[in-house]
C-alpha atoms as a PDB file:
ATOM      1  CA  UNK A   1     -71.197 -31.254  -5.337  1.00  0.00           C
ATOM      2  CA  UNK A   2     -68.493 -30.514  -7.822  1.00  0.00           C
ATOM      3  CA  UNK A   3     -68.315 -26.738  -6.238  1.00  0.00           C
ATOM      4  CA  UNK A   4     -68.136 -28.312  -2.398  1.00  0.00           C
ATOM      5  CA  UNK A   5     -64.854 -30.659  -3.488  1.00  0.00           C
ATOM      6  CA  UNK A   6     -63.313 -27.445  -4.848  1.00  0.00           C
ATOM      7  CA  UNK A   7     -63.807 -25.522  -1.985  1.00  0.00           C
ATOM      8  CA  UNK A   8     -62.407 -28.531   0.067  1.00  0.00           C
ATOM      9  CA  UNK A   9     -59.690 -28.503  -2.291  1.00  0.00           C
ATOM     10  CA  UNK A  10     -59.097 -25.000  -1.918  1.00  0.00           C
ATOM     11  CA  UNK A  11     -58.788 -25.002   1.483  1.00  0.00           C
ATOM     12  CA  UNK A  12     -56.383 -28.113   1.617  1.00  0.00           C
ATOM     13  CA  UNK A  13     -53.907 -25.730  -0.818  1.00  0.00           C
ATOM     14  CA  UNK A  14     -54.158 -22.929   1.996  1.00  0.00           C
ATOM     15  CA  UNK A  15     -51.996 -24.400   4.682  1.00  0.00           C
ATOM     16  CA  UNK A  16     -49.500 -25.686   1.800  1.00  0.00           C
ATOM     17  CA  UNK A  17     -48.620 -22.026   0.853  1.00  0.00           C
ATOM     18  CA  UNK A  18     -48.878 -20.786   4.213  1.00  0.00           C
ATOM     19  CA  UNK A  19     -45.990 -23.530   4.954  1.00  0.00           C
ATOM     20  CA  UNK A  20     -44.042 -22.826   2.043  1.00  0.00           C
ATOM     21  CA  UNK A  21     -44.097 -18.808   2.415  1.00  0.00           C
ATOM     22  CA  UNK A  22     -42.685 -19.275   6.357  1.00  0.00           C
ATOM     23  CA  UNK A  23     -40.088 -21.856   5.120  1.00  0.00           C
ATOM     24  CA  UNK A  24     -39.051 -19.273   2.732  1.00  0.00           C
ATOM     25  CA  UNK A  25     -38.997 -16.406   5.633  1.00  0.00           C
ATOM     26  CA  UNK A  26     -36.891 -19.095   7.682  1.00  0.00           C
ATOM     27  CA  UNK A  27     -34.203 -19.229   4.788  1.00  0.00           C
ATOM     28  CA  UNK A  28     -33.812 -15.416   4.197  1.00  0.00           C
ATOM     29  CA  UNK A  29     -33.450 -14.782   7.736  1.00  0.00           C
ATOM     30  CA  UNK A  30     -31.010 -17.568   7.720  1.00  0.00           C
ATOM     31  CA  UNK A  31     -29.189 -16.726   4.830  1.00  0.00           C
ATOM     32  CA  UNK A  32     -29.499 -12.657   5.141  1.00  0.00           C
ATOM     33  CA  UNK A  33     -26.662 -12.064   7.655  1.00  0.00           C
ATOM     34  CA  UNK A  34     -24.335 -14.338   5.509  1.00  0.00           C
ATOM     35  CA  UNK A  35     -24.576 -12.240   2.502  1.00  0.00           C
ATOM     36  CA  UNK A  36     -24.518  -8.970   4.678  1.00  0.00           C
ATOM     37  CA  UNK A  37     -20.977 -10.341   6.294  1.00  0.00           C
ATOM     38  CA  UNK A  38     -19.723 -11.576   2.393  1.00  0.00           C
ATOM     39  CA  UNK A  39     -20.865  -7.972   1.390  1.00  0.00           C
ATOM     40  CA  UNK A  40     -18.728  -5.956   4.011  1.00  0.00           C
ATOM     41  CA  UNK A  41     -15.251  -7.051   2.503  1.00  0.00           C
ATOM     42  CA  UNK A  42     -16.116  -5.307  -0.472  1.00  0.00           C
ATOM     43  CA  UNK A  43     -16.255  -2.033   1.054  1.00  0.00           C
ATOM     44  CA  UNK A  44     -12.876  -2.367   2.736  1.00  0.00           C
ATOM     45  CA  UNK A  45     -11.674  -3.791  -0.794  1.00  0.00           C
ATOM     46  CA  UNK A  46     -12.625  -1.018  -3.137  1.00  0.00           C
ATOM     47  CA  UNK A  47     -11.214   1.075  -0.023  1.00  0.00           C
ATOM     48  CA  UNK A  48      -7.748  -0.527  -0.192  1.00  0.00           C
ATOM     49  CA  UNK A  49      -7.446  -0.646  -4.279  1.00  0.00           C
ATOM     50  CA  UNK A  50      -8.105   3.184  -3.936  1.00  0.00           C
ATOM     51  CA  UNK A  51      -5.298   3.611  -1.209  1.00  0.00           C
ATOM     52  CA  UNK A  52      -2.821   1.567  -3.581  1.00  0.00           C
ATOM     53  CA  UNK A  53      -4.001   3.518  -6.621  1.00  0.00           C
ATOM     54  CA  UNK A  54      -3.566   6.853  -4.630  1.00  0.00           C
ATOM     55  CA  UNK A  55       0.111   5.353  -3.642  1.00  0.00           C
ATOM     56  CA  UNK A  56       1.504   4.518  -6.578  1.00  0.00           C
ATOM     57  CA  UNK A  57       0.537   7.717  -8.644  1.00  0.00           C
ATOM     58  CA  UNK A  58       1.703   9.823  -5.848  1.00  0.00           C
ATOM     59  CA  UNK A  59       5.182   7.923  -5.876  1.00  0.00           C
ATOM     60  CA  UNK A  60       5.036   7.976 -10.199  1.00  0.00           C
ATOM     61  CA  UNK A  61       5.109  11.998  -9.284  1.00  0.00           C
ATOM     62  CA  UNK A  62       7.477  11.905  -6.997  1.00  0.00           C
ATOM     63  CA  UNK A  63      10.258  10.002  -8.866  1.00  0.00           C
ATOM     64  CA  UNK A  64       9.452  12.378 -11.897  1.00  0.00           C
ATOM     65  CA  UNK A  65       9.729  15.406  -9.718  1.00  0.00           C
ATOM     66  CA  UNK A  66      13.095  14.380  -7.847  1.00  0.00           C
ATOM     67  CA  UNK A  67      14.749  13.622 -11.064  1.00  0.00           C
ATOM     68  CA  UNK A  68      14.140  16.473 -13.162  1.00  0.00           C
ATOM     69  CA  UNK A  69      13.911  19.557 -11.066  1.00  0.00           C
ATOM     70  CA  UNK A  70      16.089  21.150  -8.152  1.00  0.00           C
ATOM     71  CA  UNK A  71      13.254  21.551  -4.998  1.00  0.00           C
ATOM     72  CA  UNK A  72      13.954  20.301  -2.008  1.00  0.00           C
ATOM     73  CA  UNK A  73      13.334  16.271  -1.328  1.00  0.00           C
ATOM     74  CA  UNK A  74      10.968  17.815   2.007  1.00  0.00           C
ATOM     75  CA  UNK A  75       9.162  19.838  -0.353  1.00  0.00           C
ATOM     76  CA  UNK A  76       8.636  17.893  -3.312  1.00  0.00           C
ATOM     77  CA  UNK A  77       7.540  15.280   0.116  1.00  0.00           C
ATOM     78  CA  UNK A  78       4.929  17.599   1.295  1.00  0.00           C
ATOM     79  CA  UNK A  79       3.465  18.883  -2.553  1.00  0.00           C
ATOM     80  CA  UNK A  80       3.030  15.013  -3.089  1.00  0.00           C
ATOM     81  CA  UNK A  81       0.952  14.446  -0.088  1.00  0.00           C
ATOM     82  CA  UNK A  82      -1.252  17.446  -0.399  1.00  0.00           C
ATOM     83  CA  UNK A  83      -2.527  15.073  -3.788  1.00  0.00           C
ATOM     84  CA  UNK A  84      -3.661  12.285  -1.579  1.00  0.00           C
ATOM     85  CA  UNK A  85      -7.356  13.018   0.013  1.00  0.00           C
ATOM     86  CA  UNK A  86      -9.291  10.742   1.189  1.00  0.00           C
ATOM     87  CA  UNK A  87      -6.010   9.361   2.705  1.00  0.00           C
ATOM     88  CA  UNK A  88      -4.866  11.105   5.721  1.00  0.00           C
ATOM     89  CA  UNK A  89      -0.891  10.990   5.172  1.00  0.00           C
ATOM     90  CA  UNK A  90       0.214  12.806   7.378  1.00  0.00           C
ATOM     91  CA  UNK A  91      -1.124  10.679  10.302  1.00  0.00           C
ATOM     92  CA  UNK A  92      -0.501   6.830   8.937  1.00  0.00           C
ATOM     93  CA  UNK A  93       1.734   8.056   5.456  1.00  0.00           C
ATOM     94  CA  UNK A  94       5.527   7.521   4.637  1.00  0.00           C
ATOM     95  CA  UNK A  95       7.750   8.831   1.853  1.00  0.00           C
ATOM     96  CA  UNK A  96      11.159   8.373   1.188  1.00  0.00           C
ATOM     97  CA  UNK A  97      13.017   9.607  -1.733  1.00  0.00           C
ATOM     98  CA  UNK A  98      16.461   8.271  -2.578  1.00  0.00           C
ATOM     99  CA  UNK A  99      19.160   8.533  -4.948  1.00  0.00           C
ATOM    100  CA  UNK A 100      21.522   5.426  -6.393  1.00  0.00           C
ATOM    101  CA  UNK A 101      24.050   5.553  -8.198  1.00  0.00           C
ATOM    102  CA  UNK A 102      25.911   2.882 -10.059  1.00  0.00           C
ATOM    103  CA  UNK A 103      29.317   2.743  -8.722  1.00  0.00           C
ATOM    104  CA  UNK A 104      32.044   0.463 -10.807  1.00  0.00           C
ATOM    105  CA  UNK A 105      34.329  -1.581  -8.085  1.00  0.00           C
ATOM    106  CA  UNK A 106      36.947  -4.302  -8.380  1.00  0.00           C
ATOM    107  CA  UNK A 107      38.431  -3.028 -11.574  1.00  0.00           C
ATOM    108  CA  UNK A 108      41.511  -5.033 -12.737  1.00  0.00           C
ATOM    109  CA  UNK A 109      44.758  -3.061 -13.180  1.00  0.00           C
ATOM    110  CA  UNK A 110      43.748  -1.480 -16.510  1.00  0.00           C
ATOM    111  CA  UNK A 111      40.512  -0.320 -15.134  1.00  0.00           C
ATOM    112  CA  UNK A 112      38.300  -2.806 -16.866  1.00  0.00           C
ATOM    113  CA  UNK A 113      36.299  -5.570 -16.093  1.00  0.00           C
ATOM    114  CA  UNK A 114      34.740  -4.169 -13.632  1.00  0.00           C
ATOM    115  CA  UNK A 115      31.421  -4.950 -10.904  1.00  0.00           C
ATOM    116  CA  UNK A 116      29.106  -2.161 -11.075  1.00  0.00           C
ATOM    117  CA  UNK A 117      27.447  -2.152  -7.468  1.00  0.00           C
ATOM    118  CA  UNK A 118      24.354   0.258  -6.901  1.00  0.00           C
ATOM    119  CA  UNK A 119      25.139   2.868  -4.257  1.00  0.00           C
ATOM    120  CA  UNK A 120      23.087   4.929  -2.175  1.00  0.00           C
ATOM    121  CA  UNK A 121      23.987   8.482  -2.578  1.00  0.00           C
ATOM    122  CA  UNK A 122      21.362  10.392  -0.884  1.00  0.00           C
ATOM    123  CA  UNK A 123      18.117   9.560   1.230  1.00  0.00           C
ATOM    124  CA  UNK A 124      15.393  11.336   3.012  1.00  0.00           C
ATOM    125  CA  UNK A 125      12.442  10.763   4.985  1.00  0.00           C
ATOM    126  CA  UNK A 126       9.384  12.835   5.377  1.00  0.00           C
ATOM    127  CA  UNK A 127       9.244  14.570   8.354  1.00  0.00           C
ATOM    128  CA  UNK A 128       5.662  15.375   8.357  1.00  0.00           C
ATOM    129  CA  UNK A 129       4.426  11.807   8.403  1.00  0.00           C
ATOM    130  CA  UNK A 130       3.628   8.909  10.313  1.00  0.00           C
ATOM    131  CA  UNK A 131       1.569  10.683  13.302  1.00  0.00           C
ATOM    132  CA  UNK A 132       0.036   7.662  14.264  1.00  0.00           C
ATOM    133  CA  UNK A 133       3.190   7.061  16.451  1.00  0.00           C
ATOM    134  CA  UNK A 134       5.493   4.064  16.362  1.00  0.00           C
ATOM    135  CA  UNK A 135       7.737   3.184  14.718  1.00  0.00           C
ATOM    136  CA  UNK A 136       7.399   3.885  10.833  1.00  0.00           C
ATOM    137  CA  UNK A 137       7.892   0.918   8.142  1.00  0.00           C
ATOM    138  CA  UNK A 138      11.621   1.480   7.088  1.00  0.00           C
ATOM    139  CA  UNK A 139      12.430   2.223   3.243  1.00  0.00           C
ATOM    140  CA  UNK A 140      13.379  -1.007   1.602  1.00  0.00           C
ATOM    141  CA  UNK A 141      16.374   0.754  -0.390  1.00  0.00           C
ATOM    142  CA  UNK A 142      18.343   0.822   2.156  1.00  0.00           C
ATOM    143  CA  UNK A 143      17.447   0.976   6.151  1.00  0.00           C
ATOM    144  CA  UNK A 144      19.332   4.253   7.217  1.00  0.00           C
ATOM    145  CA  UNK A 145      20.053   3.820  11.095  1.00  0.00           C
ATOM    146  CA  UNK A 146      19.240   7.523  11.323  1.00  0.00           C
ATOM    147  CA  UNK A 147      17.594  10.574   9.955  1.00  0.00           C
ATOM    148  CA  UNK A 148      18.269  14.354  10.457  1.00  0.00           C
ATOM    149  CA  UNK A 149      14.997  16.104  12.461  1.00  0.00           C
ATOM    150  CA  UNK A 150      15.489  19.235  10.421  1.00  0.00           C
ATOM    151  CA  UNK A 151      15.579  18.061   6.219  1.00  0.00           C
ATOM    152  CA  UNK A 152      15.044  14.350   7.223  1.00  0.00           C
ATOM    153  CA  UNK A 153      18.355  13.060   5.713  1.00  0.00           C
ATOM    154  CA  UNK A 154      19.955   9.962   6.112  1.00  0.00           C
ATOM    155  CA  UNK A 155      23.100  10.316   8.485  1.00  0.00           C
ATOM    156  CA  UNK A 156      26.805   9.750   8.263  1.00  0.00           C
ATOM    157  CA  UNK A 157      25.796   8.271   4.525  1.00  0.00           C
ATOM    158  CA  UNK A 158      30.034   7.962   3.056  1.00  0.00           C
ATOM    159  CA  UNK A 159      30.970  10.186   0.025  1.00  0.00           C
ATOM    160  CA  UNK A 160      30.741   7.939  -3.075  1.00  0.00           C
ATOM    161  CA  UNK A 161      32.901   5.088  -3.069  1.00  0.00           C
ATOM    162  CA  UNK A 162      33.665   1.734  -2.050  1.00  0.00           C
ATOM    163  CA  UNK A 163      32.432   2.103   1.430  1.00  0.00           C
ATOM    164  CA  UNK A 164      28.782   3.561   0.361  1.00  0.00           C
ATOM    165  CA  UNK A 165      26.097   1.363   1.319  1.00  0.00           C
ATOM    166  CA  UNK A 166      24.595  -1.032  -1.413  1.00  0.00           C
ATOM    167  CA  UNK A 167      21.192   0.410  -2.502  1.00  0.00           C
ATOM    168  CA  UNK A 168      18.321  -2.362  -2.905  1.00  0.00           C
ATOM    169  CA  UNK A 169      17.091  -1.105  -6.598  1.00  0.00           C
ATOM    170  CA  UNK A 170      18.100  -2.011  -9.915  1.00  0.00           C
ATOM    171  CA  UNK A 171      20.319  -4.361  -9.308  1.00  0.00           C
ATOM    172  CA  UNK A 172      22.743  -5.286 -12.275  1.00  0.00           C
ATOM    173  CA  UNK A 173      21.093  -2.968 -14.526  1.00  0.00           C
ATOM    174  CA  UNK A 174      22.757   0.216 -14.142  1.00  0.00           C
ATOM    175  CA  UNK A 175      25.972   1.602 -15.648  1.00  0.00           C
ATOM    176  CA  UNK A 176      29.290   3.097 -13.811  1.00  0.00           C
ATOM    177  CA  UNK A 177      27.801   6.721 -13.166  1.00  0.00           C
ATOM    178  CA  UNK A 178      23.961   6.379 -13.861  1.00  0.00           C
ATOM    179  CA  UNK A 179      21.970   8.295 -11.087  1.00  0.00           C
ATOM    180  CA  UNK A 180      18.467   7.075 -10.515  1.00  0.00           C
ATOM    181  CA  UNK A 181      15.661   8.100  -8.028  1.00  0.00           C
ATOM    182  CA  UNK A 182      13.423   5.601  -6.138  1.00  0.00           C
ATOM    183  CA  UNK A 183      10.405   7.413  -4.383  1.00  0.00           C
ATOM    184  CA  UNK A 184       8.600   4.740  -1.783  1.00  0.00           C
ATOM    185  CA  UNK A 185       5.287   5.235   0.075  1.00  0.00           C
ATOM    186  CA  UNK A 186       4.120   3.614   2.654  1.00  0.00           C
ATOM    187  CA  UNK A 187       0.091   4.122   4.437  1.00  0.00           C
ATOM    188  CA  UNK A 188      -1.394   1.883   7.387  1.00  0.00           C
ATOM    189  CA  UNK A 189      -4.122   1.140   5.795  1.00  0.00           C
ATOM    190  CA  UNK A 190      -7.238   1.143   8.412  1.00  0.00           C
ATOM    191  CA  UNK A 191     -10.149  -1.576   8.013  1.00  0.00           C
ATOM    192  CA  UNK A 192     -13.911  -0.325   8.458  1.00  0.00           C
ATOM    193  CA  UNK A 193     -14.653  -4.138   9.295  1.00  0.00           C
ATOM    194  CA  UNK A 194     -11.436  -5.622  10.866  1.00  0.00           C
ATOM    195  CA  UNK A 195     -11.767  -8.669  12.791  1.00  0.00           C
ATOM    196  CA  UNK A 196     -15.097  -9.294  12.412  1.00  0.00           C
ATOM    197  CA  UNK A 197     -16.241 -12.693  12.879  1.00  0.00           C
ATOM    198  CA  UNK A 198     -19.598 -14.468  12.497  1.00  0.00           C
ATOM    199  CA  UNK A 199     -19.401 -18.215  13.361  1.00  0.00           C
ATOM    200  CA  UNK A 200     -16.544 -19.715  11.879  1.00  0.00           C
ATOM    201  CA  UNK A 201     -16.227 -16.899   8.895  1.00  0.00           C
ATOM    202  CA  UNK A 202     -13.787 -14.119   9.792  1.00  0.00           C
ATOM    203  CA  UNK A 203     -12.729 -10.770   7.805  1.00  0.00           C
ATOM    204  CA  UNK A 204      -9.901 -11.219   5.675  1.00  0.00           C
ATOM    205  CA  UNK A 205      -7.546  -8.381   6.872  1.00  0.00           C
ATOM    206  CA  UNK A 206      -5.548  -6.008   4.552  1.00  0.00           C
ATOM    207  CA  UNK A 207      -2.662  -4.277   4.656  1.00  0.00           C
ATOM    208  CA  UNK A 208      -2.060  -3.111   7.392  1.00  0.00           C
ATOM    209  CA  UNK A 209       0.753  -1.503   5.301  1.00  0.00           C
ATOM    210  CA  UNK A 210      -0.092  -0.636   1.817  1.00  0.00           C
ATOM    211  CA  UNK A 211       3.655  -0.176  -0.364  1.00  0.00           C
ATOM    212  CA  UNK A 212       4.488   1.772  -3.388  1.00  0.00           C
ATOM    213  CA  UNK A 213       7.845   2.362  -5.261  1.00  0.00           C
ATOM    214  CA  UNK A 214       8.709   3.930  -8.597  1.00  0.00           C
ATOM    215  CA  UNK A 215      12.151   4.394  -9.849  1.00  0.00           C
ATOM    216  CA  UNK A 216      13.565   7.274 -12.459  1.00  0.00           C
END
């Protein structure tokens, strides 16, 4: 008798766990594309934090380069992005190089008491860049209207003076005379997993421009 109610007992337990294991089966399937789409941003994030990384040592080089040796601003340009892989520069990369200068203005009569302004001296984009087509994001220095096709130069920039164009760097914290270099970088960064939606969740998006600036 006793071995009859546990077999009846048994066999009441049976459909219990049967229940439980295809709730269970219904929740992961449920819940398994949810943490797959939370998971995907992290690819594109490690991605991006790279880029910037990649960015911001190659511009740390480039300031450091421009202010202590005599190459060309093209070349020390296309050394720096030959350090970049896996980013493909050359097709969604920018680089400008430019040079300030503090410039003292509105002296009184005995030459004193003067407003230093920051100057822009020199610029010069990369030639070799921004293949995607379009137009490239502008240096935020100073937006040149123009650039030479042969050594990428900023056009009809003034001699140094009163009429140079105020540079957008160090403002207030140079001296009448004191040359610095700002190197920028620009890359479109490109998403593995933009716009994806699932229900009302949606990738964040990144970028698309990824900016880096160092100053010497």
């Amino acid at each position: 008798m006793t071995a009859r109610i546990h077999r009846l007992a048994h066999a009441r337990r049976r459909p219990v766990r049967a229940r439980m294991r295809g709730i269970a089966a219904i929740e992961f399937g449920i819940l398994l594309p949810i943490f797959v789409f939370l998971t995907l941003p992290v690819i594109d994030f490690a991605r991006a934090i790279q880029a910037n990384l990649i960015l911001i040592n190659l511009t740390r080089e480039g300031a450091s380069l421009a202010s202590r040796t005599s190459q060309l601003p093209q070349t020390i340009m296309d050394s720096l992005a030959q350090t970049t892989p896996p980013l493909n520069m050359t097709q969604r990369g920018m680089i400008y190089i430019t040079k300030v200068m503090g410039n003292a203005e509105n002296c009184n009569k005995s030459g004193t008491n003067c407003t230093v302004r920051n100057i822009v001296l020199e610029q010069y984009r990369w030639t070799d860049g921004w293949g995607v087509g379009g137009s490239s994001p502008g240096s935020k220095v100073y937006g040149c209207g123009s650039y030479s096709s042969s050594d990428g130069s900023c056009k009809n920039l003034p001699s140094a003076g009163t009429t140079s164009p105020t540079a957008n760097a160090m403002t207030g914290k140079l001296s009448d005379g004191q040359v610095i270099y700002v190197v920028e970088s620009w890359y479109s960064f490109n998403m593995f997993f933009q716009g994806l939606t699932m229900g009302v969740l949606k990738m964040p998006t990144l970028g698309p421009n990824l900016y880096s600036a160092t100053i010497f």
